[in-house]
PDB file of N, CA and C in Angstrom:
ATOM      1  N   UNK A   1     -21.604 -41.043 -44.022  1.00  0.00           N
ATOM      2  CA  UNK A   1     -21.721 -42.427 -43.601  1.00  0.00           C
ATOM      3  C   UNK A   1     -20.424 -42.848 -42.907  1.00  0.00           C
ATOM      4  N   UNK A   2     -20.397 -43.422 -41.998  1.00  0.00           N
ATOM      5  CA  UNK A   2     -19.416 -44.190 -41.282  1.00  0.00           C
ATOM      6  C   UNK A   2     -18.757 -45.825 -41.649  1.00  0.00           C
ATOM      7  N   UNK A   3     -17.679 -45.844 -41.553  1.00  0.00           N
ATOM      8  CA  UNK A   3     -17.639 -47.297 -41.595  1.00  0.00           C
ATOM      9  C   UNK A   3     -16.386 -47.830 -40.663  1.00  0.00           C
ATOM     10  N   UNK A   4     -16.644 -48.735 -40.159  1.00  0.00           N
ATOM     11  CA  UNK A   4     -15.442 -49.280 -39.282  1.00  0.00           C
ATOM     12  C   UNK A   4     -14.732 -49.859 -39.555  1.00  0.00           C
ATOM     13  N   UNK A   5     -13.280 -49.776 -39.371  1.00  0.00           N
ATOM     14  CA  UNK A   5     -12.239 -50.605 -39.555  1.00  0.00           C
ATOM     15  C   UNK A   5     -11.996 -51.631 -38.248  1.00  0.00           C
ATOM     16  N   UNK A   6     -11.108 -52.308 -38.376  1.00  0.00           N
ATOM     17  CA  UNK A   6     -10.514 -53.375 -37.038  1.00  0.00           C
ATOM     18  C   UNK A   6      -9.630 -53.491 -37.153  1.00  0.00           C
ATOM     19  N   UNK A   7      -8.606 -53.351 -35.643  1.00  0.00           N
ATOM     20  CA  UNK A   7      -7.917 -53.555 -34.947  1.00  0.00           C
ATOM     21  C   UNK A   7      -7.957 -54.741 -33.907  1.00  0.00           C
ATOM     22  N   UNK A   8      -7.470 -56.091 -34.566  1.00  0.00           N
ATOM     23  CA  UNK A   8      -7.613 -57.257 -33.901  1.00  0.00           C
ATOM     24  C   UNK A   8      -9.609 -57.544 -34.286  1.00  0.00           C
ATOM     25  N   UNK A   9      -9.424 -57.618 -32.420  1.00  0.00           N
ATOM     26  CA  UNK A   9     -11.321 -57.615 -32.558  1.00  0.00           C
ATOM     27  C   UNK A   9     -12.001 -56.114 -32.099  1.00  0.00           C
ATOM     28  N   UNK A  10     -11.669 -55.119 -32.481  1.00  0.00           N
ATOM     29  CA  UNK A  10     -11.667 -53.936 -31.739  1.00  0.00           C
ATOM     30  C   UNK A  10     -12.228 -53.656 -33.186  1.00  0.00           C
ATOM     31  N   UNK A  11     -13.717 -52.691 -32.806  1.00  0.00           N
ATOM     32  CA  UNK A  11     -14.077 -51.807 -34.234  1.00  0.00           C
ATOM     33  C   UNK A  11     -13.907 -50.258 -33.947  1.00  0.00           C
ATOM     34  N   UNK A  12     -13.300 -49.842 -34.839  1.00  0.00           N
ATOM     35  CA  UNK A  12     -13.347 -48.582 -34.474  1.00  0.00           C
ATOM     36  C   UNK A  12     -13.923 -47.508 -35.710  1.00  0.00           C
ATOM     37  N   UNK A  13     -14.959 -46.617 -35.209  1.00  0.00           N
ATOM     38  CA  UNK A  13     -15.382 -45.555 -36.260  1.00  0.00           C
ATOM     39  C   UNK A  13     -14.765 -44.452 -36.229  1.00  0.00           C
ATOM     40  N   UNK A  14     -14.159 -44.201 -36.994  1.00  0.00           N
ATOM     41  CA  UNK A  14     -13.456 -42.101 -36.736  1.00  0.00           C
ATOM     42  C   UNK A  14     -14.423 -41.531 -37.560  1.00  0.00           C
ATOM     43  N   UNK A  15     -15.092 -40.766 -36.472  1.00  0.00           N
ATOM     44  CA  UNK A  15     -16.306 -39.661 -37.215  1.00  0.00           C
ATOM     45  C   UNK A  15     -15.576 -38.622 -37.983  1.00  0.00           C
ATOM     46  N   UNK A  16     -14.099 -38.397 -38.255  1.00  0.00           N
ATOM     47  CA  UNK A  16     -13.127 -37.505 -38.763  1.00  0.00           C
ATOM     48  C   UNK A  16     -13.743 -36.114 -38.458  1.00  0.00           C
ATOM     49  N   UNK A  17     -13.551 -35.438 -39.268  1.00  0.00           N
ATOM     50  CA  UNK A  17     -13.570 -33.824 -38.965  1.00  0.00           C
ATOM     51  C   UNK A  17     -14.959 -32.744 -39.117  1.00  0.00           C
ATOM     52  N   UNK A  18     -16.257 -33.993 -38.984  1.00  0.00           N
ATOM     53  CA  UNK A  18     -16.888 -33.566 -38.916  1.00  0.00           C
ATOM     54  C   UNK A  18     -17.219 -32.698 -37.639  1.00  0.00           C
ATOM     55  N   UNK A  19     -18.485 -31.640 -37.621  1.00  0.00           N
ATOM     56  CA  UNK A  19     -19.108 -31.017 -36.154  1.00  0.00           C
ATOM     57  C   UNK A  19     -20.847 -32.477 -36.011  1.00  0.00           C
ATOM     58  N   UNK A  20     -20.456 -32.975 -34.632  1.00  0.00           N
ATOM     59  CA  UNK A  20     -21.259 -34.100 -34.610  1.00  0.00           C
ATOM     60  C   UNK A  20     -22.502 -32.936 -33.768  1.00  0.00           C
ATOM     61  N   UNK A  21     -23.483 -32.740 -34.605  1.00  0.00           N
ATOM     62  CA  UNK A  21     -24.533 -31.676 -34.868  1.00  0.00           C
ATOM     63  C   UNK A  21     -26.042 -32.458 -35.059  1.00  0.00           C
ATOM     64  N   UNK A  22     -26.145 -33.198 -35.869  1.00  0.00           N
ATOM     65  CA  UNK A  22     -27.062 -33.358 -36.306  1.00  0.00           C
ATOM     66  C   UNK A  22     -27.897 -34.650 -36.626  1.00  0.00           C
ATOM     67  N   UNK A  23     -29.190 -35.187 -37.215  1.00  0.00           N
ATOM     68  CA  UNK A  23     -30.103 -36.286 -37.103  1.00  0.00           C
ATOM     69  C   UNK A  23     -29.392 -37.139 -38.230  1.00  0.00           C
ATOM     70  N   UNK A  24     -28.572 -36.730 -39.257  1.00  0.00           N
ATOM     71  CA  UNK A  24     -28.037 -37.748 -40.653  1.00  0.00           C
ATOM     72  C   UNK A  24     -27.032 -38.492 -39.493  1.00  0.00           C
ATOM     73  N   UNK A  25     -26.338 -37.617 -38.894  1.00  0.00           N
ATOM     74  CA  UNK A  25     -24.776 -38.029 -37.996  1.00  0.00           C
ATOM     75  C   UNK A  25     -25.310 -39.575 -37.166  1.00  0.00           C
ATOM     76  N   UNK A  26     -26.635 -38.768 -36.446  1.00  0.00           N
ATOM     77  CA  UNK A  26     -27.387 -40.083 -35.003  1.00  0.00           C
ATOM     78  C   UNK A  26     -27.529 -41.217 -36.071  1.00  0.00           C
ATOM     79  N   UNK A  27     -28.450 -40.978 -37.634  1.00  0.00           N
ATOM     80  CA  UNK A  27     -28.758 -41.950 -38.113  1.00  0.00           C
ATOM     81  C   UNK A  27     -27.858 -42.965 -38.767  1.00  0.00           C
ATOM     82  N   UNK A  28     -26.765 -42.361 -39.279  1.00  0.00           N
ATOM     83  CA  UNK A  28     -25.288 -43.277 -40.341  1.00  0.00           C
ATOM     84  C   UNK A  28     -24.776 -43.863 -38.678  1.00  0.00           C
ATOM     85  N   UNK A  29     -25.005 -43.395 -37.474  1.00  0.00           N
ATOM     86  CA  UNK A  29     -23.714 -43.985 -35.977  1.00  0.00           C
ATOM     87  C   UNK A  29     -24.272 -44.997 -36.357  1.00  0.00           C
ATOM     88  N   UNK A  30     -25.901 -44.672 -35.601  1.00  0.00           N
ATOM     89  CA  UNK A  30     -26.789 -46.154 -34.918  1.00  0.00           C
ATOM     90  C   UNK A  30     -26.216 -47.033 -36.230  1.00  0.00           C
ATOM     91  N   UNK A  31     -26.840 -46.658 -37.525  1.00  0.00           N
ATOM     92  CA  UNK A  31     -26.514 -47.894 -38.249  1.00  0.00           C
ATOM     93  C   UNK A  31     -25.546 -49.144 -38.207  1.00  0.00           C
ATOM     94  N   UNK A  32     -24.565 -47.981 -38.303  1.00  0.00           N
ATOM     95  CA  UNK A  32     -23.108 -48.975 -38.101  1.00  0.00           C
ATOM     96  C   UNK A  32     -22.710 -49.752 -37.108  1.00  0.00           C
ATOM     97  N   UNK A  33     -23.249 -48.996 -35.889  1.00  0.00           N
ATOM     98  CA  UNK A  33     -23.113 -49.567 -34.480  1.00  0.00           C
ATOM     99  C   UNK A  33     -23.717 -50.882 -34.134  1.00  0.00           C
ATOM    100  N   UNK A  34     -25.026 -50.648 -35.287  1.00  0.00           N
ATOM    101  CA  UNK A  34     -26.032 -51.922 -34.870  1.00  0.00           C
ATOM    102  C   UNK A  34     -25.526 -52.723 -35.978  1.00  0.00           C
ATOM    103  N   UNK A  35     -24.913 -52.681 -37.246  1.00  0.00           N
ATOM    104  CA  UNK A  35     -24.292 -53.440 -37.874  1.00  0.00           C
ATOM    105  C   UNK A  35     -23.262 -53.981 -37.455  1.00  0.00           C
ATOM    106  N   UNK A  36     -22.355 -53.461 -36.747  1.00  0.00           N
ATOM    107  CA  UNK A  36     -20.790 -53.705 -36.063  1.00  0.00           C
ATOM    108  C   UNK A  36     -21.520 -55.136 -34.665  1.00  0.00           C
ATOM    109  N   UNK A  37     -22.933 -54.846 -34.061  1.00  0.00           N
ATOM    110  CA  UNK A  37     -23.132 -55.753 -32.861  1.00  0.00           C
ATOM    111  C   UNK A  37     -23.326 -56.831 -34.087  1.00  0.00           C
ATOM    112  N   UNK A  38     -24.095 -56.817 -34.458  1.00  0.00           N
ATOM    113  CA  UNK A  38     -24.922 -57.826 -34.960  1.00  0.00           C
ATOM    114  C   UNK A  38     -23.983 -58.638 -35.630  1.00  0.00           C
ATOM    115  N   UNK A  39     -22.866 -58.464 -36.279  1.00  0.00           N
ATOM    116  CA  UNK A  39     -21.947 -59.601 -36.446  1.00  0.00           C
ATOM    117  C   UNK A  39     -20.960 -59.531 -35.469  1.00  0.00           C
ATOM    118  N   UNK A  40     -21.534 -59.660 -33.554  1.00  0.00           N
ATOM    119  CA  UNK A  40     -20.853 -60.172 -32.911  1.00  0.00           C
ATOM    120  C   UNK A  40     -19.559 -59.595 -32.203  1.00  0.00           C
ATOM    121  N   UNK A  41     -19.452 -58.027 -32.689  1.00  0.00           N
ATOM    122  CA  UNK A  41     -18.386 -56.889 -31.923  1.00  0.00           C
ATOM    123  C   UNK A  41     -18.831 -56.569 -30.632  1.00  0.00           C
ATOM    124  N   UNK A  42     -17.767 -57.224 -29.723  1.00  0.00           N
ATOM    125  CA  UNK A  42     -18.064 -56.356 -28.162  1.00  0.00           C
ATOM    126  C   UNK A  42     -17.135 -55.412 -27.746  1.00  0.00           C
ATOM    127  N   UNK A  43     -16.374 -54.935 -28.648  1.00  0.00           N
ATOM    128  CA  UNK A  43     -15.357 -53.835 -28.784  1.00  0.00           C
ATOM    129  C   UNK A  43     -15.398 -52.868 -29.800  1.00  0.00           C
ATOM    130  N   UNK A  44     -16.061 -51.791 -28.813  1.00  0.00           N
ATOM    131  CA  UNK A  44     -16.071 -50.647 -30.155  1.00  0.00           C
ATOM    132  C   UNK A  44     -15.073 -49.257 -29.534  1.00  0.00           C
ATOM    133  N   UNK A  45     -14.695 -48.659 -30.569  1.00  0.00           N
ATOM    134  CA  UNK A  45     -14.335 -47.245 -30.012  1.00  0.00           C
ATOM    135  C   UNK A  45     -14.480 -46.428 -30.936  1.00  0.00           C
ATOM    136  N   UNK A  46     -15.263 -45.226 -30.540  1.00  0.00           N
ATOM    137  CA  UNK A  46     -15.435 -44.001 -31.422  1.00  0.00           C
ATOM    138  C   UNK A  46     -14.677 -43.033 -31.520  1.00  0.00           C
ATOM    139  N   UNK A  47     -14.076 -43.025 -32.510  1.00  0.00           N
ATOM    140  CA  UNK A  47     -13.182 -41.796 -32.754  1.00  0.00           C
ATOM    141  C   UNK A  47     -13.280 -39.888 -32.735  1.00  0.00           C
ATOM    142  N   UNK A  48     -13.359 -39.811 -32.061  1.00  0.00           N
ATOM    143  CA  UNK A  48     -13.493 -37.960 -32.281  1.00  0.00           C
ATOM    144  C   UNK A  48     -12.315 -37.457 -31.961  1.00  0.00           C
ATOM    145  N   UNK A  49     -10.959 -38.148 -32.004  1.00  0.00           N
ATOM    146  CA  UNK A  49     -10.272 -36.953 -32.173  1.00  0.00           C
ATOM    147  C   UNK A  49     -10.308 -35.705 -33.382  1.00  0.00           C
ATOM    148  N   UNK A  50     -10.757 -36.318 -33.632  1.00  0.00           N
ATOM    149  CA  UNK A  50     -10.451 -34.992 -35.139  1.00  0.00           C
ATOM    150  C   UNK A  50     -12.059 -34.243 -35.243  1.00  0.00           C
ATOM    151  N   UNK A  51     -13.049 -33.964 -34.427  1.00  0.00           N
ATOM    152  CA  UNK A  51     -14.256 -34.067 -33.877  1.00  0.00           C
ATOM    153  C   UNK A  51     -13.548 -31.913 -33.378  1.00  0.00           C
ATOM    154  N   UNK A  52     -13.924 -30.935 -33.432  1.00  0.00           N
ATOM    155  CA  UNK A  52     -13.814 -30.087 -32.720  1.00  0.00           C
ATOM    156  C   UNK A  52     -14.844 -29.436 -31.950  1.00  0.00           C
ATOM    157  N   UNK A  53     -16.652 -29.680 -32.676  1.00  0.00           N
ATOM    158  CA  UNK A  53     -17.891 -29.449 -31.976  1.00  0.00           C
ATOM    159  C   UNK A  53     -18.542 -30.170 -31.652  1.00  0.00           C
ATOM    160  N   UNK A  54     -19.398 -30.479 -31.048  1.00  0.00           N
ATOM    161  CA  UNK A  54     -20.619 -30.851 -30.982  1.00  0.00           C
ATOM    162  C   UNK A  54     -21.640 -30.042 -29.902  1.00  0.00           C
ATOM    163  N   UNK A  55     -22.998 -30.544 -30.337  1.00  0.00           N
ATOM    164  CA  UNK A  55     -23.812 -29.679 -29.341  1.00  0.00           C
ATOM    165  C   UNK A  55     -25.354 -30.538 -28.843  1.00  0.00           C
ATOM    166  N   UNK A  56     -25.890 -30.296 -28.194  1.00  0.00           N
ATOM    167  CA  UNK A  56     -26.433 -31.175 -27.593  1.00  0.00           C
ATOM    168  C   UNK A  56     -27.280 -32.627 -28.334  1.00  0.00           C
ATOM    169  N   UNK A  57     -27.585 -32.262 -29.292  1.00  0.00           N
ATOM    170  CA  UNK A  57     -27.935 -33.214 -30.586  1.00  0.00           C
ATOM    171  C   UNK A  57     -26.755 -33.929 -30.461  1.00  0.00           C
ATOM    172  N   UNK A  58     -25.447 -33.964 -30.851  1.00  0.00           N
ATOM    173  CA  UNK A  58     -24.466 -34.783 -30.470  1.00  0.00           C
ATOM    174  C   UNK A  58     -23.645 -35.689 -29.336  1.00  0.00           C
ATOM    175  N   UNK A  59     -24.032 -34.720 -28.133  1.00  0.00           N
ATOM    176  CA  UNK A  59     -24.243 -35.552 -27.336  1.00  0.00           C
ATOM    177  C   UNK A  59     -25.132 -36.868 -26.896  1.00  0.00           C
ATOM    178  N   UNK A  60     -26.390 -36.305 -27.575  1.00  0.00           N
ATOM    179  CA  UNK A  60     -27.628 -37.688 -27.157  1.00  0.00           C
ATOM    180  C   UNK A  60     -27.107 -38.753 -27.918  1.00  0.00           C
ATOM    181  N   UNK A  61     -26.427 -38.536 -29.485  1.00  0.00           N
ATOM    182  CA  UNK A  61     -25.540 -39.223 -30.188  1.00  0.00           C
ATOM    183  C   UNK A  61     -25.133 -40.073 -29.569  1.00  0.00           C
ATOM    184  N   UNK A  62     -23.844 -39.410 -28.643  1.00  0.00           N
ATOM    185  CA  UNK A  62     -23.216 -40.448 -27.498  1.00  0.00           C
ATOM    186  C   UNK A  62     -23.444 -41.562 -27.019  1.00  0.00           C
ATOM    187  N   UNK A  63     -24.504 -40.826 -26.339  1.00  0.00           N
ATOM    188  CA  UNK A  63     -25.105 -41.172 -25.148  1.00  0.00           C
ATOM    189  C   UNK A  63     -25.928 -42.605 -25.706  1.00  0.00           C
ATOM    190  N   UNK A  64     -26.772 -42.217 -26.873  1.00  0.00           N
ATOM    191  CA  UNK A  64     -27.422 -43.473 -27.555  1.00  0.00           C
ATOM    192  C   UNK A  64     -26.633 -44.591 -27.957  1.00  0.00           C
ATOM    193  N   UNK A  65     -25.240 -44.306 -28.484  1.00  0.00           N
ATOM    194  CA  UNK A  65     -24.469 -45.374 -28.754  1.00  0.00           C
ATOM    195  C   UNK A  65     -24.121 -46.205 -27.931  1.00  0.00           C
ATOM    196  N   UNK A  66     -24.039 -45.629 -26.791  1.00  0.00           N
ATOM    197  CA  UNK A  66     -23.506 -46.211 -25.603  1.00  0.00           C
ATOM    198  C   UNK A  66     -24.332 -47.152 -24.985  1.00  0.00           C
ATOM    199  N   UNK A  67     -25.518 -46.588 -24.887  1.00  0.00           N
ATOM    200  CA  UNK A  67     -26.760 -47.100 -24.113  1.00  0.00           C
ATOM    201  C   UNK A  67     -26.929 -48.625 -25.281  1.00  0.00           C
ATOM    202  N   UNK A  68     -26.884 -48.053 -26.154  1.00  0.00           N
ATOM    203  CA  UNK A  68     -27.095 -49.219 -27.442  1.00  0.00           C
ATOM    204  C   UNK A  68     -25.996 -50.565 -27.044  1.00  0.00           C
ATOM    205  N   UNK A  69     -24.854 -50.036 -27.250  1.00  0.00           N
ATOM    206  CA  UNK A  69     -23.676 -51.170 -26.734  1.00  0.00           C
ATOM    207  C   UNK A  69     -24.042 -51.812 -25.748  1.00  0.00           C
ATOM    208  N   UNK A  70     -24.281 -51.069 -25.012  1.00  0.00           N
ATOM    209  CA  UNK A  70     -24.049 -51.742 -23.198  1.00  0.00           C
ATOM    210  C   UNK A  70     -25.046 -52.631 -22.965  1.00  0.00           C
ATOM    211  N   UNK A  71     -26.474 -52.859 -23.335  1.00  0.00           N
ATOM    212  CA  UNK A  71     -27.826 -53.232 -23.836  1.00  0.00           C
ATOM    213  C   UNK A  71     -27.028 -54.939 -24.369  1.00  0.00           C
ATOM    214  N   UNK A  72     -26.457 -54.502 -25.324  1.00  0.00           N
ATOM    215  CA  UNK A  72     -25.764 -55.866 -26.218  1.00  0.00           C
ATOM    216  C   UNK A  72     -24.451 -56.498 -25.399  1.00  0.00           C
ATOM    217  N   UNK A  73     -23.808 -56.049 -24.019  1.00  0.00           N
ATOM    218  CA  UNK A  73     -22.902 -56.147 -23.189  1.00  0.00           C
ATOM    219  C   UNK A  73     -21.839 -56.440 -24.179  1.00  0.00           C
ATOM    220  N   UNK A  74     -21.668 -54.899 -24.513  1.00  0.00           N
ATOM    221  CA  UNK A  74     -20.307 -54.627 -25.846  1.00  0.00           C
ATOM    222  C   UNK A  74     -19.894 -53.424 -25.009  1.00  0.00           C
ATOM    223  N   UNK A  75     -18.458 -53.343 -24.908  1.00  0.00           N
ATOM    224  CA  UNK A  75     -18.082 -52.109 -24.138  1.00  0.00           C
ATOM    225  C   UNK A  75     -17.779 -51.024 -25.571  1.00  0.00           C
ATOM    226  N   UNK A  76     -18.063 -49.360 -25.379  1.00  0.00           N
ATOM    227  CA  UNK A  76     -17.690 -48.622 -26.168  1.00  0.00           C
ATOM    228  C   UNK A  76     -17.371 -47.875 -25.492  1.00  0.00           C
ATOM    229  N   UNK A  77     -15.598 -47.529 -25.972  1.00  0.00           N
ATOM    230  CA  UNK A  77     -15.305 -46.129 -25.741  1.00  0.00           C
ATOM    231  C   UNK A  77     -15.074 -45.453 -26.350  1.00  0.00           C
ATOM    232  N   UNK A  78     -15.138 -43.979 -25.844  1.00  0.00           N
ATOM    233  CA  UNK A  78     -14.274 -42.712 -26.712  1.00  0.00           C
ATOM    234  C   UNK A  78     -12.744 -42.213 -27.221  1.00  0.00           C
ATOM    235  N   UNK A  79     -12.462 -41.757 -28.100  1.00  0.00           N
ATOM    236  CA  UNK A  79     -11.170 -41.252 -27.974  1.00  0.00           C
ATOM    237  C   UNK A  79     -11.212 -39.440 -28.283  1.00  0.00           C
ATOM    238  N   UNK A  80     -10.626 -38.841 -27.715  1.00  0.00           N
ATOM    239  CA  UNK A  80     -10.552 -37.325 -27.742  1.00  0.00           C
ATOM    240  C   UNK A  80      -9.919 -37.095 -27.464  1.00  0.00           C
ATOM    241  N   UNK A  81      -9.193 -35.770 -27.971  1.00  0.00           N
ATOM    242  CA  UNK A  81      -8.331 -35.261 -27.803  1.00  0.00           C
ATOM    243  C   UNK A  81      -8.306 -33.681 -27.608  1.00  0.00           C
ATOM    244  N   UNK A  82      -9.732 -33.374 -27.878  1.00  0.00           N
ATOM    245  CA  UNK A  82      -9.907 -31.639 -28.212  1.00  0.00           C
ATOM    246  C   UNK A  82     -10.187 -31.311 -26.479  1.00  0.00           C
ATOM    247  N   UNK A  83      -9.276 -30.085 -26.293  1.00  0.00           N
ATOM    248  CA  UNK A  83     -10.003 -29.611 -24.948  1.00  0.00           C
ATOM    249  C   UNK A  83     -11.466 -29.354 -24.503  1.00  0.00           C
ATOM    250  N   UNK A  84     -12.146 -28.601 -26.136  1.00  0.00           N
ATOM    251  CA  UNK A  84     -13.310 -28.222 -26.100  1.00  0.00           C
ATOM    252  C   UNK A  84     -14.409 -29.505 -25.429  1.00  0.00           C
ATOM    253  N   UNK A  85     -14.230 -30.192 -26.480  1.00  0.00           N
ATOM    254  CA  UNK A  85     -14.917 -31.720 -25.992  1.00  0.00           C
ATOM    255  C   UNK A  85     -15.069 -32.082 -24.848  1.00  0.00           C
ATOM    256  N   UNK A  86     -13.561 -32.039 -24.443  1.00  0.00           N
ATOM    257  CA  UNK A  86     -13.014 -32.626 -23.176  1.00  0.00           C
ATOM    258  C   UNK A  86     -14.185 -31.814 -22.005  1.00  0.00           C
ATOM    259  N   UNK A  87     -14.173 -30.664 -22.287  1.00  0.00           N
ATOM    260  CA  UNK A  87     -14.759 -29.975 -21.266  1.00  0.00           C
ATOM    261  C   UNK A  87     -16.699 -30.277 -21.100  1.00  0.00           C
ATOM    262  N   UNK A  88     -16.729 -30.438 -22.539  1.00  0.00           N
ATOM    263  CA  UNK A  88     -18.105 -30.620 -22.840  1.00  0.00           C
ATOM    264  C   UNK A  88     -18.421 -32.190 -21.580  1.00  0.00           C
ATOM    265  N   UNK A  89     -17.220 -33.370 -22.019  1.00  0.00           N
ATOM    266  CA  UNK A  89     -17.996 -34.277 -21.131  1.00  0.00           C
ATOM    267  C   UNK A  89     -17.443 -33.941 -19.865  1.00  0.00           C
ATOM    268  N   UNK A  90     -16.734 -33.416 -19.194  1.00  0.00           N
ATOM    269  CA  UNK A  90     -16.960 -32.921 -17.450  1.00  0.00           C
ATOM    270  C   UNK A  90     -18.313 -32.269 -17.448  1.00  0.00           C
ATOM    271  N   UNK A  91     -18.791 -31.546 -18.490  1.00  0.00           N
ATOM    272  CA  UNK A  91     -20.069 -30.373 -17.698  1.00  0.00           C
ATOM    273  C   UNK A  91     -20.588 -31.442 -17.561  1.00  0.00           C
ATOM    274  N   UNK A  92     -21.115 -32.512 -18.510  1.00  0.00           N
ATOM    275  CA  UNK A  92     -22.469 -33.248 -18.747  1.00  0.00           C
ATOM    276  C   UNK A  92     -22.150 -34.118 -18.166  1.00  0.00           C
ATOM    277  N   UNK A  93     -21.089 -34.553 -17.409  1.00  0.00           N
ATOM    278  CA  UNK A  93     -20.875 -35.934 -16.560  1.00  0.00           C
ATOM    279  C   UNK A  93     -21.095 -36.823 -17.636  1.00  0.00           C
ATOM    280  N   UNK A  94     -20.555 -37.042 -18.685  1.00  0.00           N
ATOM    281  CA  UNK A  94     -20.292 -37.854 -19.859  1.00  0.00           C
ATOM    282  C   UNK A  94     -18.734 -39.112 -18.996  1.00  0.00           C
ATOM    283  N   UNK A  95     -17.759 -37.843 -18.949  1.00  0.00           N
ATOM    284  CA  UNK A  95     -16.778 -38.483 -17.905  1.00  0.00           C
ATOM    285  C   UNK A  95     -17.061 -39.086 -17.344  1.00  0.00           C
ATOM    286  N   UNK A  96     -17.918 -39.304 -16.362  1.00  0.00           N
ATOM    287  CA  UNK A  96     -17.948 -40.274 -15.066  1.00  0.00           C
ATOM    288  C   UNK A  96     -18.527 -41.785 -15.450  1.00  0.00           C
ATOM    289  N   UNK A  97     -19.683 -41.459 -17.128  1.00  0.00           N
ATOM    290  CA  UNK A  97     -20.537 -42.735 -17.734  1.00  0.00           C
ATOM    291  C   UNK A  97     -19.597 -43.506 -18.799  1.00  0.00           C
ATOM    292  N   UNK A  98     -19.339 -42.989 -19.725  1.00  0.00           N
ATOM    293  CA  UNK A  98     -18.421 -43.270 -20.668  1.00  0.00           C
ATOM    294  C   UNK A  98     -17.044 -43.129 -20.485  1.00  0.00           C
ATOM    295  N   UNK A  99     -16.338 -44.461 -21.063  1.00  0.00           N
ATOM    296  CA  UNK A  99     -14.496 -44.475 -20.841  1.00  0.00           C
ATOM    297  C   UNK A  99     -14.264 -43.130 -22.097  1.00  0.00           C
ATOM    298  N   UNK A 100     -13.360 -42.864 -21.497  1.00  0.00           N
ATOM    299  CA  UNK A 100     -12.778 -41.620 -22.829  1.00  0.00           C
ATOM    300  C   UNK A 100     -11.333 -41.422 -22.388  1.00  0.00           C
ATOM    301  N   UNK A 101     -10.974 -41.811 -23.586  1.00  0.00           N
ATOM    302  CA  UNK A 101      -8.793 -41.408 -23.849  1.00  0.00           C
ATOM    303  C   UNK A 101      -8.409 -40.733 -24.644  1.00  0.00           C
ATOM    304  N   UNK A 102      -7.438 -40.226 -24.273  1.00  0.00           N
ATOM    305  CA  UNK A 102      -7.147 -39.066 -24.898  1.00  0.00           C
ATOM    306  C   UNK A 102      -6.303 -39.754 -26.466  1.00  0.00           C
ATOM    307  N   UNK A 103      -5.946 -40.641 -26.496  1.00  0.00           N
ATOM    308  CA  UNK A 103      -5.245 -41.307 -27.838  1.00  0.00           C
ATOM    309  C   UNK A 103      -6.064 -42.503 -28.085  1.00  0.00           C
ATOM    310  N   UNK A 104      -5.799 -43.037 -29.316  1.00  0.00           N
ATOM    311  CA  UNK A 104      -6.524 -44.504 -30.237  1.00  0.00           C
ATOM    312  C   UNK A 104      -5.595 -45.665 -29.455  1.00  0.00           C
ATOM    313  N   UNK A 105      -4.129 -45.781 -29.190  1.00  0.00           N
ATOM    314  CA  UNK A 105      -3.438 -46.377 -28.625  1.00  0.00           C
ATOM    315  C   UNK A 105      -3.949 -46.620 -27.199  1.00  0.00           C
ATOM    316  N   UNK A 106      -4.289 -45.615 -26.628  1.00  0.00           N
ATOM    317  CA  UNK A 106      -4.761 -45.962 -24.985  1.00  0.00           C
ATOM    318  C   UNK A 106      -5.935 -46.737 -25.168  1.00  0.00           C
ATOM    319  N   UNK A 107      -6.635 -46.441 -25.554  1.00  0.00           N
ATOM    320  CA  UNK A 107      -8.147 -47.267 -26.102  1.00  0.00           C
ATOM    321  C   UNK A 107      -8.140 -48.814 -26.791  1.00  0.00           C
ATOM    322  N   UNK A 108      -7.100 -48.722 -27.404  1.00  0.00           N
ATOM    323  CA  UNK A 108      -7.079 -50.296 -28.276  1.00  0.00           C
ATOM    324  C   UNK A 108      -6.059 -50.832 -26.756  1.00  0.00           C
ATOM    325  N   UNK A 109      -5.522 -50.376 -26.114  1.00  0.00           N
ATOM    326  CA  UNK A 109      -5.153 -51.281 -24.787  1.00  0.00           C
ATOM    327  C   UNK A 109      -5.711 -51.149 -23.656  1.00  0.00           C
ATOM    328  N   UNK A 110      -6.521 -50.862 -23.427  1.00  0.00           N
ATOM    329  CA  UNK A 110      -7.702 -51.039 -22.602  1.00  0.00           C
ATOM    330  C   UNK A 110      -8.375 -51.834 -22.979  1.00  0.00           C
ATOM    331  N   UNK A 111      -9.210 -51.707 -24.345  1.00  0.00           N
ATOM    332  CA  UNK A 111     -10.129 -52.833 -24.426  1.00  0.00           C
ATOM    333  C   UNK A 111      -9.273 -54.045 -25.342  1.00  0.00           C
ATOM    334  N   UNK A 112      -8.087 -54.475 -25.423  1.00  0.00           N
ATOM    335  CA  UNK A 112      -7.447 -55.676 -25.144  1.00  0.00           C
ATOM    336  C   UNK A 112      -7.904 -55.720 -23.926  1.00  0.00           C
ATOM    337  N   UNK A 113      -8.093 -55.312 -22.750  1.00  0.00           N
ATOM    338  CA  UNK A 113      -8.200 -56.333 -21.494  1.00  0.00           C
ATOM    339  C   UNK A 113      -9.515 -56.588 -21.217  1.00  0.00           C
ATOM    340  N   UNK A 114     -10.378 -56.066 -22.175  1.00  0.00           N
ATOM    341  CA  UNK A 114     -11.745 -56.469 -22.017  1.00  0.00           C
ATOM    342  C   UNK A 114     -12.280 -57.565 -22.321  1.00  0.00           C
ATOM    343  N   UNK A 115     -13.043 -58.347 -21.966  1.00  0.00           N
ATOM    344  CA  UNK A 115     -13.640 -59.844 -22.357  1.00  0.00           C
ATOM    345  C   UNK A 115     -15.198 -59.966 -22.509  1.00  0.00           C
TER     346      UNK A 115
END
């Protein structure tokens, strides 16, 4: 299960050291994600630095969270740090849809400038 902390008005989930694999992972995100809108968060960021796999089940993950946010005009980004990852969103053009930083610091000042 996930749960978010805050930074200002910024929620952030660290999926920690799990491999984001599987249908429990999609089902504990959405939850939280749709718990985190619904009292009114338009700042989220998901944590995977500490994240070293995922595989295509984890990606739709993503991809759903995102689609979910953006729906509620809540910006979500990523944070990563693993090359592996990194590479995963160039293949899938994840990069070009979703913000992704390489630190929690770059991310909590970015979306400070979000409104």
């Amino acid at each position: 299960m996930f749960e978010a902390r805050y930074i200002d008005d910024i929620a952030v989930i660290d999926l920690g050291e799990r491999r984001l694999v599987g249908e429990q992972d999609e089902y504990d995100l959405w939850k939280e994600i749709e718990r985190i809108l619904g009292a009114g968060a338009k700042k989220i960021i998901l944590d995977l630095s500490e994240i070293r796999w995922t595989n295509s089940t984890g990606i739709g993950i993503l991809v759903s969270s995102w689609t979910m946010a953006t729906r509620e005009k809540a910006e979500l980004v990523v944070v990563s740090s693993s090359p592996r990852l990194e590479n995963i969103f160039k293949v899938t053009n994840l990069s070009y849809i979703m913000k992704i930083f390489a630190s929690l610091d770059e991310a909590v000042a970015y979306l400070r400038t979000f409104r």
